[in-house]
Protein backbone atom coordinates (compact mmCIF):
# COMPACT_ATOMS: atom_id res chain seq x y z
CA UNK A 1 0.00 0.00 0.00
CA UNK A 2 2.50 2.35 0.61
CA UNK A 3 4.23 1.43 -2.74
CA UNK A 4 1.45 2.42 -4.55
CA UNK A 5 1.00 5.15 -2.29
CA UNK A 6 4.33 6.72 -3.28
CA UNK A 7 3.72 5.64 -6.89
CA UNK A 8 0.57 7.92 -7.47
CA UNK A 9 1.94 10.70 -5.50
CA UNK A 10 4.98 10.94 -8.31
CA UNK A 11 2.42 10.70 -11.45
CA UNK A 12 1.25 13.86 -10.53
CA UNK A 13 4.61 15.42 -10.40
CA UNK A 14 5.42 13.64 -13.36
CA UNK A 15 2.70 15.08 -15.37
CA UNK A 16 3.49 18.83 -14.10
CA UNK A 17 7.45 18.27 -14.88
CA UNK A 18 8.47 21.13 -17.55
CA UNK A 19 9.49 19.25 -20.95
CA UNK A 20 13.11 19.85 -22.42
CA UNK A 21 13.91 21.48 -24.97
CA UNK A 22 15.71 19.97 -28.51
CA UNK A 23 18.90 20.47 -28.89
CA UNK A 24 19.86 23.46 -31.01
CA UNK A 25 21.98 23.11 -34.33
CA UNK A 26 25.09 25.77 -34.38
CA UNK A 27 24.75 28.52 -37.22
CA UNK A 28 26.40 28.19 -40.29
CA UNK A 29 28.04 30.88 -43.14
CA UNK A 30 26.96 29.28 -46.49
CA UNK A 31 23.99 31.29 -47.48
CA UNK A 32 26.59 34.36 -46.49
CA UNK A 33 29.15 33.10 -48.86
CA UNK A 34 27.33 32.55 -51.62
CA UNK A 35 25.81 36.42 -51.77
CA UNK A 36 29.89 37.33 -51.39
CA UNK A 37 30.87 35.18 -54.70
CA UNK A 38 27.70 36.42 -56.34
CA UNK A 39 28.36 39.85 -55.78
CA UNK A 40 32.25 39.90 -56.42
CA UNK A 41 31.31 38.14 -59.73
CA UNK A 42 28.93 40.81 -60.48
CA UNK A 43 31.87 43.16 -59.81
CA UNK A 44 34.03 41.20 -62.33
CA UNK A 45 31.33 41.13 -65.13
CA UNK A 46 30.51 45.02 -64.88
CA UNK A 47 34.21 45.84 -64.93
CA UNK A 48 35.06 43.22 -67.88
CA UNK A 49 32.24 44.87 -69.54
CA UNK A 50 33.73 48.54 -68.78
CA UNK A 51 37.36 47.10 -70.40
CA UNK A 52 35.97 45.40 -73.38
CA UNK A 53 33.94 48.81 -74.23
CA UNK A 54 36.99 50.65 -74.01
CA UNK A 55 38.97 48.01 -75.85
CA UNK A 56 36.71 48.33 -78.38
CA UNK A 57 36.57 51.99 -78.20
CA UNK A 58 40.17 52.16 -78.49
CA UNK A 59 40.38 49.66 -81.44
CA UNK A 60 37.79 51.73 -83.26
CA UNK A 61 39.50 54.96 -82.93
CA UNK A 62 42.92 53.46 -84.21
CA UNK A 63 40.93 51.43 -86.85
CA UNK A 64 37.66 53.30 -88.10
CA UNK A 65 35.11 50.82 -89.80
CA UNK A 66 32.29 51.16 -91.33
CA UNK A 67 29.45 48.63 -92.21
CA UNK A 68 27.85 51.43 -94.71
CA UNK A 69 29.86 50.41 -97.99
CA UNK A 70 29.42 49.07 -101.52
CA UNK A 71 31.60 47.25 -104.09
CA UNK A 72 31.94 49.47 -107.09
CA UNK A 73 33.55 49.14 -110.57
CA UNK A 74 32.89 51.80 -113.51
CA UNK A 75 30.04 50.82 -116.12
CA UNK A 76 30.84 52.19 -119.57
CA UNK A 77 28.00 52.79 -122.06
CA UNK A 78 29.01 50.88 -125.05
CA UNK A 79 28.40 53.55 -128.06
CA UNK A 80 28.79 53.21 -131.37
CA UNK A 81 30.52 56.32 -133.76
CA UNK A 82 28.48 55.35 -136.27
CA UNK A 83 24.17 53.95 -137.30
CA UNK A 84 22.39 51.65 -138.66
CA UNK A 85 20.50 48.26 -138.10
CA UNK A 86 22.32 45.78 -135.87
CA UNK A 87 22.61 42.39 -138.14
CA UNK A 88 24.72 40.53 -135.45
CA UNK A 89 24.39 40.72 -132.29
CA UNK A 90 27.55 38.22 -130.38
CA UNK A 91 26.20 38.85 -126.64
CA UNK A 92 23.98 38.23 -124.03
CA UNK A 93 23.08 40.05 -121.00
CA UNK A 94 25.62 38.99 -118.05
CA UNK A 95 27.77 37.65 -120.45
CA UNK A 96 31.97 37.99 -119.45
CA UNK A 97 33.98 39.64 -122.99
CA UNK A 98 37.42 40.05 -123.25
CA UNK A 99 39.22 42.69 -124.93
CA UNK A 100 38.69 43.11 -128.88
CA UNK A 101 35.90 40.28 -128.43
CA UNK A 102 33.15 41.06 -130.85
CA UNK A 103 29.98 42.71 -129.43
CA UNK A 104 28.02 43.81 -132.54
CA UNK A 105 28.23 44.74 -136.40
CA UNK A 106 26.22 47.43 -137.98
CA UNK A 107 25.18 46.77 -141.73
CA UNK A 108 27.89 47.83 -143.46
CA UNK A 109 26.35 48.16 -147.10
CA UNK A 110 26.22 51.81 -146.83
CA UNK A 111 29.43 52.69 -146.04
CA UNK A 112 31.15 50.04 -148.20
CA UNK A 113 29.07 51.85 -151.23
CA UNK A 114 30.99 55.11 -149.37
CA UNK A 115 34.42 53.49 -149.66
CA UNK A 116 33.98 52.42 -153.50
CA UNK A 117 32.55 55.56 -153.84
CA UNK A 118 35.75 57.51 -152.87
CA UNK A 119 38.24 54.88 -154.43
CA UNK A 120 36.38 56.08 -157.63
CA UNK A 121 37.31 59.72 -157.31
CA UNK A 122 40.75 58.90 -156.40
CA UNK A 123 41.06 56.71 -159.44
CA UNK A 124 39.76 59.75 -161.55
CA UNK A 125 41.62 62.49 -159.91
CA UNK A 126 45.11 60.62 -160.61
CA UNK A 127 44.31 60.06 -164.19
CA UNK A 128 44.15 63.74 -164.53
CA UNK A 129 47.24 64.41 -162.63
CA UNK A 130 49.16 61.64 -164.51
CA UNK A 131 47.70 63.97 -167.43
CA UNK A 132 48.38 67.44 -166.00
CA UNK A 133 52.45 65.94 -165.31
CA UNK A 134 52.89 65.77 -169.07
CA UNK A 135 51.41 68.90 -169.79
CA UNK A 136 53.63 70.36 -167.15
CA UNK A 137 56.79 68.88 -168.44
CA UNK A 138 55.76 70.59 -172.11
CA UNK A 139 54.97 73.75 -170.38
CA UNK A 140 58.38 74.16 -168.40
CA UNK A 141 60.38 75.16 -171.48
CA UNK A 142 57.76 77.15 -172.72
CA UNK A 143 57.43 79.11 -169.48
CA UNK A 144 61.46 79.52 -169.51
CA UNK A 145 61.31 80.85 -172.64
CA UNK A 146 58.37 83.37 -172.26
CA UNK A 147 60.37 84.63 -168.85
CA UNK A 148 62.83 85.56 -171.42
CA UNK A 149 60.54 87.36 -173.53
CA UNK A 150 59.33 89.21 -170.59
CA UNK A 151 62.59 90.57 -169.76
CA UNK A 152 63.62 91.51 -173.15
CA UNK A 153 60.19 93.62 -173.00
CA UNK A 154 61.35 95.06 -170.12
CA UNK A 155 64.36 96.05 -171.52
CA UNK A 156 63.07 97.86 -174.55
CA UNK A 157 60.56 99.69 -172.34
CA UNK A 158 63.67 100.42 -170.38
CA UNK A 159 65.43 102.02 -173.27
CA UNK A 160 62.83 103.52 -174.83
CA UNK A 161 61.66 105.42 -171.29
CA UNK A 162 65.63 106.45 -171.26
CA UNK A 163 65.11 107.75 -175.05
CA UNK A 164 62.08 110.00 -174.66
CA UNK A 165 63.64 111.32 -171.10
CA UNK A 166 66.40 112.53 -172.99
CA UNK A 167 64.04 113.84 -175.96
CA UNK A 168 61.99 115.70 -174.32
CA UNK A 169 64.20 118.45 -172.25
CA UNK A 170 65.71 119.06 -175.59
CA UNK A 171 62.56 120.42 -177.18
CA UNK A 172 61.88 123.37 -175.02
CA UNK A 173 66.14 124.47 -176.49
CA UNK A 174 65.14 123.52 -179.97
CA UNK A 175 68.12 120.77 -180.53
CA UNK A 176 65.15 118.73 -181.66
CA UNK A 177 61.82 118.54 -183.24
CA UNK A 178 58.20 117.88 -181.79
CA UNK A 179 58.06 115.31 -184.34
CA UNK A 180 61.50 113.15 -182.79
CA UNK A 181 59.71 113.65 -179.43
CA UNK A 182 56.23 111.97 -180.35
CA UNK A 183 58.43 109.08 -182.07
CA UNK A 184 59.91 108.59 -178.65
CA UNK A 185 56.72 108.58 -176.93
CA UNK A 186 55.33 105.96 -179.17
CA UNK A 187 57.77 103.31 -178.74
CA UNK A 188 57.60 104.07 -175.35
CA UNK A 189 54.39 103.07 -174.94
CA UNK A 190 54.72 100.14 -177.66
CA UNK A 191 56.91 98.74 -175.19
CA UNK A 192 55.34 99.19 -171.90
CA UNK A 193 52.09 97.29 -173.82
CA UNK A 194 54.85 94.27 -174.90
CA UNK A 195 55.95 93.93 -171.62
CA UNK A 196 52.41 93.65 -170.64
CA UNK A 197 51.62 91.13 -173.02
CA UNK A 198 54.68 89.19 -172.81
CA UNK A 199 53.90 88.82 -169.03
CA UNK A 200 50.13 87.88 -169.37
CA UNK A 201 51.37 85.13 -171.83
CA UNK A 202 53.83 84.12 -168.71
CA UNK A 203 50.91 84.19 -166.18
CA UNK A 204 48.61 82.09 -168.51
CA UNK A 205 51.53 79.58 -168.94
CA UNK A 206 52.01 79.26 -164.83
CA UNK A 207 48.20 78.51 -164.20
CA UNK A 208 48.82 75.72 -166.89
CA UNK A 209 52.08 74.62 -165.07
CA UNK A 210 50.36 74.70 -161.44
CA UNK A 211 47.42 73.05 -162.74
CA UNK A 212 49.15 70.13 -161.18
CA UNK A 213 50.31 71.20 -158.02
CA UNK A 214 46.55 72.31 -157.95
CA UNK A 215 45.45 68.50 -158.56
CA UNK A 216 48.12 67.13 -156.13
CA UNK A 217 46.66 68.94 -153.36
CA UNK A 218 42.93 68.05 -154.59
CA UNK A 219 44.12 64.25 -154.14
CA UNK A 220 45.22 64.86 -150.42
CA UNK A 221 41.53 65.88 -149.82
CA UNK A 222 40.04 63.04 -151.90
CA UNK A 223 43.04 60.56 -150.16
CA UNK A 224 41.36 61.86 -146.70
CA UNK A 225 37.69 61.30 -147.53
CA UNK A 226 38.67 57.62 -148.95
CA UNK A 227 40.25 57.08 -145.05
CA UNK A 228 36.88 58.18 -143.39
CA UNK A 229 35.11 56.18 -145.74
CA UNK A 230 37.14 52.95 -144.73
CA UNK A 231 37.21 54.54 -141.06
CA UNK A 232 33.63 54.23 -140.84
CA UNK A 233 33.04 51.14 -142.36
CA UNK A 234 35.83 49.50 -139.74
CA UNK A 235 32.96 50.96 -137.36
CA UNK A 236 30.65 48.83 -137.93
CA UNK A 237 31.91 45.46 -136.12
CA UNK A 238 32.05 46.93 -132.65
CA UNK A 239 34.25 45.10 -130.23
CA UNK A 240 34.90 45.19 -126.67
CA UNK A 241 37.44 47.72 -125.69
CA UNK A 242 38.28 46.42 -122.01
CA UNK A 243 37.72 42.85 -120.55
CA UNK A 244 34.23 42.77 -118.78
CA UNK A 245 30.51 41.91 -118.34
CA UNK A 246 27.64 42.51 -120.52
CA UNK A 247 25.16 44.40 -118.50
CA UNK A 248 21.81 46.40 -119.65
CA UNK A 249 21.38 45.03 -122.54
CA UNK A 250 17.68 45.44 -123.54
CA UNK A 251 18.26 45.40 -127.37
CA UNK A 252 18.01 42.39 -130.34
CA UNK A 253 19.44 42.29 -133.56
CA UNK A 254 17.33 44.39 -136.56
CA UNK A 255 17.39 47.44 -133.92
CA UNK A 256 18.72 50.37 -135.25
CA UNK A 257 21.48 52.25 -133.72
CA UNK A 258 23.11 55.71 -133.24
CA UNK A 259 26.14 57.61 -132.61
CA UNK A 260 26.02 58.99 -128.93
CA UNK A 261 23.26 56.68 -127.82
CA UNK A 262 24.56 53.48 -125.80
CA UNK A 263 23.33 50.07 -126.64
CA UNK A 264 24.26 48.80 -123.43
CA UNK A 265 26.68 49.30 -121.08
CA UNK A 266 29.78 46.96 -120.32
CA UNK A 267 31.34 46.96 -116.41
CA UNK A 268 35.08 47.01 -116.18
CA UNK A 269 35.95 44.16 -113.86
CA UNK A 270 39.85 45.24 -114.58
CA UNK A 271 39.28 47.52 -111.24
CA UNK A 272 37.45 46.67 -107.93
CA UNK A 273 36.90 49.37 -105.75
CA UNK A 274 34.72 50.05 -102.37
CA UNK A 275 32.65 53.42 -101.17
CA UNK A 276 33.34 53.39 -97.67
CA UNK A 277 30.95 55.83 -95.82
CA UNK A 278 32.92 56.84 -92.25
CA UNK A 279 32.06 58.87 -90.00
CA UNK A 280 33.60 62.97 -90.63
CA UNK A 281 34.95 62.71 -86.81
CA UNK A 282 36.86 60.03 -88.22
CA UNK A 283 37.84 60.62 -91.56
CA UNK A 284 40.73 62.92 -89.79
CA UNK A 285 42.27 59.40 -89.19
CA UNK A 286 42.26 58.65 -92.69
CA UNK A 287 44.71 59.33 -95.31
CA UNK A 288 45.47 58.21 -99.18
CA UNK A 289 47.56 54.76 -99.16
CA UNK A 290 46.41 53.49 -95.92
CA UNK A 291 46.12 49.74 -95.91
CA UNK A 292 42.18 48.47 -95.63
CA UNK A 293 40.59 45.28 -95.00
CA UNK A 294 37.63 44.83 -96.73
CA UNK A 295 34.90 42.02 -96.47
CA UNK A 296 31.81 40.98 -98.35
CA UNK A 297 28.73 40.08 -96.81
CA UNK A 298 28.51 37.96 -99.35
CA UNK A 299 31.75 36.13 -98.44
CA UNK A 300 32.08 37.38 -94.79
CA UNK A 301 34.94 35.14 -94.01
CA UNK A 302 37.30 36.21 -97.22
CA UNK A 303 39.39 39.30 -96.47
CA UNK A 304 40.17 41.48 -99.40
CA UNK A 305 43.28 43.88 -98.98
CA UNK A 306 42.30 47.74 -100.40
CA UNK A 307 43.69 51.15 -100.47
CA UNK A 308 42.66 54.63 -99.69
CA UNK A 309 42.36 56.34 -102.53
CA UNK A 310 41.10 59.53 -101.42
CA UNK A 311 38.31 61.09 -99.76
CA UNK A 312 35.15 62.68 -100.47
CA UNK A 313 35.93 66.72 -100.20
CA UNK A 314 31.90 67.61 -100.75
CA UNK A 315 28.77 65.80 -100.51
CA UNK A 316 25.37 66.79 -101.47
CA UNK A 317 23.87 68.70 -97.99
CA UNK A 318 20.33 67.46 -96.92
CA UNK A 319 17.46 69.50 -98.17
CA UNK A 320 19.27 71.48 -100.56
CA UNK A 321 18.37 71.18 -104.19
CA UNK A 322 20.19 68.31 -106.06
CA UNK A 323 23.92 69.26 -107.77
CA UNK A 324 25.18 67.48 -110.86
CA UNK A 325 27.87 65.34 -109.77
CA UNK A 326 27.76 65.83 -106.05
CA UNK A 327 27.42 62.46 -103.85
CA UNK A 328 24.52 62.16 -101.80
CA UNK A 329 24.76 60.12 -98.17
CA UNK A 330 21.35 59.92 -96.61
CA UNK A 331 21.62 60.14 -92.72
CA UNK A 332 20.56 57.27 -90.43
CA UNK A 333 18.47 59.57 -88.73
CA UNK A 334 16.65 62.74 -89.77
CA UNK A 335 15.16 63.89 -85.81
CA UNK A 336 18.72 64.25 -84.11
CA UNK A 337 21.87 65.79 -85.27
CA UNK A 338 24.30 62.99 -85.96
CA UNK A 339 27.56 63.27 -87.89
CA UNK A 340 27.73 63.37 -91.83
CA UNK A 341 29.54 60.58 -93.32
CA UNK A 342 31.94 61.02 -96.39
CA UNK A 343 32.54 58.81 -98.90
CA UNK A 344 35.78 57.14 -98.83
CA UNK A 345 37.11 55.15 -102.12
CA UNK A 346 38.83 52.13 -101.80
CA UNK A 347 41.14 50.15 -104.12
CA UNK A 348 40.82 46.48 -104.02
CA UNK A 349 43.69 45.05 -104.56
CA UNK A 350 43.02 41.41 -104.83
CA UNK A 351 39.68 40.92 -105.81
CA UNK A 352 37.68 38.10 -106.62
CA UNK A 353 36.01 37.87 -110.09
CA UNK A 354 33.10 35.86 -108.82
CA UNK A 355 32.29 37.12 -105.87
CA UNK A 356 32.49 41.19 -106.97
CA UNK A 357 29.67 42.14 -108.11
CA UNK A 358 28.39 46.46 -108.77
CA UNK A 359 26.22 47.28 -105.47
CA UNK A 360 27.30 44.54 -103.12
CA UNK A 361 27.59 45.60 -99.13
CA UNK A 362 31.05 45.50 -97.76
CA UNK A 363 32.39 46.25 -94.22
CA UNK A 364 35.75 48.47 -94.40
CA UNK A 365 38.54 48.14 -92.07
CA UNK A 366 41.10 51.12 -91.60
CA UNK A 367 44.42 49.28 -90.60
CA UNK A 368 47.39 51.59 -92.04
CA UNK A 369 47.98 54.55 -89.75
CA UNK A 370 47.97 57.82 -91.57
CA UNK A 371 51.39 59.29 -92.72
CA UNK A 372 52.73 62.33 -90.50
């Protein structure tokens, strides 16, 4: 009894007894160290970020590029000196041509008739000459022998002037007669009209003698016409004067043609070169035979080498009214001021035949630094 007695006294205190607490884990510092790496990274990132722009920066402002450039190669109208109906036509549009390859002919009839035409009046002309030398060679001693005459007038005129000089004073003393004195005068003037007849037979003779040296200098003319003639007619087979492509060509054979009218134009693939549109804060930077690297967008992994050329002194100002021969660079944006951009040619000096081609975009690449 007094077992259970004790027993049911300690329940109660049991019950009543405050219940311990669990054990508490320490603190740890990994959600701390995380936030450190995460910031210091973000520390890293902003400042790589800062020294790539200014890498950058500092890579564009020793080597200006420009994305705003096209491959460019001067398109000749092909123009022939002289018209007519095409009858051949050798090319098609696109087509590559070589130097002196044929490109067209002109019906030639016309100016062929042209050539016999002036052979003809050659061939006459030189018969009269070849007629005119024999004549001349009769006429020499003929014209030697009326000089002669002519000065043998002159020599009678010569005396009897001297005669009638001394004839006359001696009238007014009566040491001669009026009748001596009109004899004088007479052969006087017989004399002065031999000499004038003698030399109008010498001047008639001349005109027959120069009659060829008149005909000579006829056959230079006719000579010249007979070159045109042929000139022309060599006109008519047009061929290519520089190795190219065919482009333009909207035209078919039985069209008729003009002088100072292309028939189509032909682009001269002998010279590459690029408009390069920088920037005019840095076209200080650039100067004429600074070394370029140029790429196609068309072949973005092929690097062309190019020159500077030279650069755009004037281009055409926005809003003004249009100039003959001025370049015009439209602005990115027309609601802020931004900086003009001047054209910039570029020589390419190792370009590729297939993948050139008139209009295609190009990035530019100044490399060369510009000579103090």
């Amino acid at each position: 009894m007094a077992d259970e007695k004790t027993k049911s006294e300690a329940a109660p205190k049991a019950e009543n007894a405050p219940i311990a607490a669990p054990p508490v884990a320490p603190a740890t510092t990994t959600g701390g160290g995380r936030k450190a790496v995460g910031a210091l990274l973000s520390i890293l990132i902003i400042v790589g970020a800062i020294a790539l722009a200014f890498y950058v920066w500092s890579v564009n402002e020793q080597h200006p590029r420009t994305d705003d450039a096209v491959a460019r190669a001067n398109v000749i109208g092909i123009v022939p000196r002289v018209q007519g109906p095409i009858v051949k036509l050798h090319v098609v549009e696109n087509q590559a041509v070589k130097a002196g390859d044929p490109l067209f002919e002109i019906d030639p009839e016309d100016y062929e008739l042209a050539v016999e035409k002036a052979k003809a009046n050659v061939a006459a002309l030189d018969k009269e000459i070849e007629v005119a030398r024999v004549q001349d060679q009769e006429l020499a001693f003929t014209v030697k022998v009326m000089e002669a005459g002519v000065e043998r007038a002159k020599a009678q005129l010569k005396q009897t002037q001297d005669t009638l000089d001394r004839t006359e004073p001696l009238l007014k003393q009566r040491f001669t007669t009026a009748e001596q004195v009109d004899q004088a005068r007479t052969a006087r003037n017989v004399a002065a009209t031999a000499v004038e007849t003698e030399q109008q037979r010498l001047n008639q003779a001349k005109v027959a003698v120069s009659k060829f040296d008149t005909l000579t200098a006829q056959r230079l003319g006719l000579v010249a016409t007979l070159k045109l003639a042929e000139l022309e007619l060599s006109y008519c087979k047009v061929n290519a004067p520089f190795p190219g492509r065919v482009i333009s060509l909207n035209i078919s054979e039985g069209a008729h043609v003009s002088p100072l009218l292309p028939v189509f134009s032909l682009l001269d693939t002998r010279q590459w070169y690029v408009i390069a549109n920088f920037r005019e804060a840095e076209i200080q930077r650039i100067a004429p035979g600074q070394q370029v690297e140029v790429y196609l967008l068309s072949a973005p992994r092929q690097r062309f080498r190019g020159k500077v050329q030279g650069i755009g002194w004037a281009v055409q100002p926005e809003g003004e009214i249009e100039l003959r021969g001025m370049p015009y660079v439209k602005r990115e944006l027309n609601w802020v001021h931004i900086a003009q951009r001047f054209p910039v040619r570029i020589a390419i000096e190792d370009p590729d035949a297939e993948l050139f081609r008139m209009g295609a975009s190009a990035v530019a690449i100044i490399r060369g630094q510009p000579a103090k």
